[in-house]
C-alpha atoms as a PDB file:
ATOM      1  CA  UNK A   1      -1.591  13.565  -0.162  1.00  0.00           C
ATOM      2  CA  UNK A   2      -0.358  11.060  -2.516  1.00  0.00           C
ATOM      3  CA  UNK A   3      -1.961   9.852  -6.154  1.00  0.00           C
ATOM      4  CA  UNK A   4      -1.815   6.489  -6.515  1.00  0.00           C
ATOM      5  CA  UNK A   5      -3.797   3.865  -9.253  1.00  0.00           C
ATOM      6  CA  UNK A   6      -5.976   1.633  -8.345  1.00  0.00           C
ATOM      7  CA  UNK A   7      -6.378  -1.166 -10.693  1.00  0.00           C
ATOM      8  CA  UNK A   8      -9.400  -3.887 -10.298  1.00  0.00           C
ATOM      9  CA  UNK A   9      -9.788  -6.348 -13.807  1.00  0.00           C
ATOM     10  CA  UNK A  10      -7.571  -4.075 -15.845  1.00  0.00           C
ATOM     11  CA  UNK A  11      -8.944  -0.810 -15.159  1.00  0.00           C
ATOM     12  CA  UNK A  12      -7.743   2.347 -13.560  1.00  0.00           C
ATOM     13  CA  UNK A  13      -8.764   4.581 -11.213  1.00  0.00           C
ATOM     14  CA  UNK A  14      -6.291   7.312 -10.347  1.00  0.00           C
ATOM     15  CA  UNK A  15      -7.099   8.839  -6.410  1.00  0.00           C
ATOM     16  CA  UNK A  16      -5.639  10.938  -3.746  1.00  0.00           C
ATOM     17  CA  UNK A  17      -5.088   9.456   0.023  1.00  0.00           C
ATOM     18  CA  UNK A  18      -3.440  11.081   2.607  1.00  0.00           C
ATOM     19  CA  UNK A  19      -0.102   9.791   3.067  1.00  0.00           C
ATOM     20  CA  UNK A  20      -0.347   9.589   7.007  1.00  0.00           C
ATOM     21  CA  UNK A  21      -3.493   6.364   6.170  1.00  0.00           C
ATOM     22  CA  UNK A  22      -2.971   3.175   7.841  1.00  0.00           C
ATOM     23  CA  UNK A  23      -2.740   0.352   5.316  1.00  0.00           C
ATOM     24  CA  UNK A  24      -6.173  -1.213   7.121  1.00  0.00           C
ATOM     25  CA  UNK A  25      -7.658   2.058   6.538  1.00  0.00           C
ATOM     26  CA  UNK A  26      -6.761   2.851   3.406  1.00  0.00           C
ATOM     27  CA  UNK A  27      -8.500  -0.850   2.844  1.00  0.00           C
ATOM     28  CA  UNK A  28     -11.305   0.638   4.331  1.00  0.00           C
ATOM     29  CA  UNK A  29     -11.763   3.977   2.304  1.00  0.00           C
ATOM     30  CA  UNK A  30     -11.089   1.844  -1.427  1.00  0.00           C
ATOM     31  CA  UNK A  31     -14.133  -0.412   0.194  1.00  0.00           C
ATOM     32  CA  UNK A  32     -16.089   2.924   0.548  1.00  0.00           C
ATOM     33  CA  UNK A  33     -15.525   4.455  -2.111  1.00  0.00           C
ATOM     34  CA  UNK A  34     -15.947   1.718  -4.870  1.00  0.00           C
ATOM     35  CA  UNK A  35     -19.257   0.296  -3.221  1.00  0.00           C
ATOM     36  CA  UNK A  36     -21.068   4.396  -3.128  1.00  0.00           C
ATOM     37  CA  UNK A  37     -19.619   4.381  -6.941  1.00  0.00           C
ATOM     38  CA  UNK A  38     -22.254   0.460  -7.195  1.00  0.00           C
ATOM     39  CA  UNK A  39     -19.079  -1.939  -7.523  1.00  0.00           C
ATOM     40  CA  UNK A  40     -19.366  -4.115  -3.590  1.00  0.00           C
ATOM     41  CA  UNK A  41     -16.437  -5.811  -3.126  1.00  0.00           C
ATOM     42  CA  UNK A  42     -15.783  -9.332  -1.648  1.00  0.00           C
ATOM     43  CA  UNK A  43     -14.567  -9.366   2.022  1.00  0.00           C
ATOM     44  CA  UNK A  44     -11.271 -11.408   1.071  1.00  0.00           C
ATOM     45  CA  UNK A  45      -9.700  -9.111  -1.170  1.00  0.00           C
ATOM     46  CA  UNK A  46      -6.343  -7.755  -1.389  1.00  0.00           C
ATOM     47  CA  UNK A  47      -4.487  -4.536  -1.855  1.00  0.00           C
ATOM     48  CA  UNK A  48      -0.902  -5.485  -3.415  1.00  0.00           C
ATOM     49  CA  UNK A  49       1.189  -2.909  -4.213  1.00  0.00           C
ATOM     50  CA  UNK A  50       2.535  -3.468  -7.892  1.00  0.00           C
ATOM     51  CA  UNK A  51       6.175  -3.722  -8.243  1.00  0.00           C
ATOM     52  CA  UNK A  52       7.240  -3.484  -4.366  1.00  0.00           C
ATOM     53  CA  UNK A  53       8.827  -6.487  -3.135  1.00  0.00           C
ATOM     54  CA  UNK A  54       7.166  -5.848   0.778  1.00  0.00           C
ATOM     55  CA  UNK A  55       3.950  -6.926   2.564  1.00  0.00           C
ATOM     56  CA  UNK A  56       2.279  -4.480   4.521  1.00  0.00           C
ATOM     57  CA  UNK A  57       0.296  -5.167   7.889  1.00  0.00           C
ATOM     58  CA  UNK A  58      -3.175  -3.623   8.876  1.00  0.00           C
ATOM     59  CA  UNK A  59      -1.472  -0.880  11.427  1.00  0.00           C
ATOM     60  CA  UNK A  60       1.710   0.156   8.638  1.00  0.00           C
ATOM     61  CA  UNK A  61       1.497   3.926   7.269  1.00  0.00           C
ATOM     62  CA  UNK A  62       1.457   3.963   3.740  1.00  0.00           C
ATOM     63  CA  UNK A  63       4.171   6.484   4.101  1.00  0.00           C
ATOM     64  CA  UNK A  64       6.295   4.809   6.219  1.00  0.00           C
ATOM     65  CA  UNK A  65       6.327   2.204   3.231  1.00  0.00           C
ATOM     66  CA  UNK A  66       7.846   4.848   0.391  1.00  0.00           C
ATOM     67  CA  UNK A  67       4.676   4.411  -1.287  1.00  0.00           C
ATOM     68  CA  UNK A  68       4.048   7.349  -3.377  1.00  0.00           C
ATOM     69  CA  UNK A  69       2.858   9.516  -6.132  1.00  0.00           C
ATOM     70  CA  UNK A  70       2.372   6.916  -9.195  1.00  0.00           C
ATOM     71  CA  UNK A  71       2.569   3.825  -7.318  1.00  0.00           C
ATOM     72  CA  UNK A  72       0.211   1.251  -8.104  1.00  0.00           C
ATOM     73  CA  UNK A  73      -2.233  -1.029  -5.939  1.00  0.00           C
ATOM     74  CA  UNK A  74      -3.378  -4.138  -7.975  1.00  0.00           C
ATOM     75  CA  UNK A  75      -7.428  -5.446  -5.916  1.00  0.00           C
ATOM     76  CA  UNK A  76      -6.992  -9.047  -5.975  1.00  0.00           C
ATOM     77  CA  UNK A  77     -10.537 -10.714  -5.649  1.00  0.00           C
ATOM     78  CA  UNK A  78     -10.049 -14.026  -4.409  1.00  0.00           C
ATOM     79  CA  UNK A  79      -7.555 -15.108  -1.961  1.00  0.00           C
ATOM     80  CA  UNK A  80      -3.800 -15.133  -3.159  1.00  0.00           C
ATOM     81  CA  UNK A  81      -0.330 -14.075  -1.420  1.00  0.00           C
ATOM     82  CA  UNK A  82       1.171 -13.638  -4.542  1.00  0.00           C
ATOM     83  CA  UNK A  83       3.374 -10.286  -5.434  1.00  0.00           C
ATOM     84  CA  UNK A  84       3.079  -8.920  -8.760  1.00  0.00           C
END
């Protein structure tokens, strides 16, 4: 498992996902889990992983990726390629 932050309009959320997730699926599971907690989000958001210099695609392992304990993914509403 690794803890990572999520962070949606400046607040955190700190969770565990297994390190062996898809990127696509990992999508998936934040999409779950924030719309049973009453927050829906919009179909064109992103998942950009805060200070990493990379793009991952749908099918990459997160762990394949060194993403890991402490890392941060920023959920971009809106569509945008930038990197922060």
């Amino acid at each position: 498992m690794i803890e990572i932050t999520l962070v949606l309009d400046g607040k955190e959320q700190d969770v565990l996902v297994p390190s062996k997730v898809t990127f696509g699926r990992l999508k998936v599971l934040v999409t779950e889990s924030l719309a049973e907690n009453g927050f829906n989000l919009p179909s064109d958001y992103q998942l950009v992983i805060k200070g990493k210099s990379f793009e991952m695609g749908q099918f990459d392992l997160i762990s394949d990726f060194a993403l890991s304990n402490g890392d941060r993914l920023e959920i971009l509403l809106g569509e945008t390629s930038a990197i922060i």
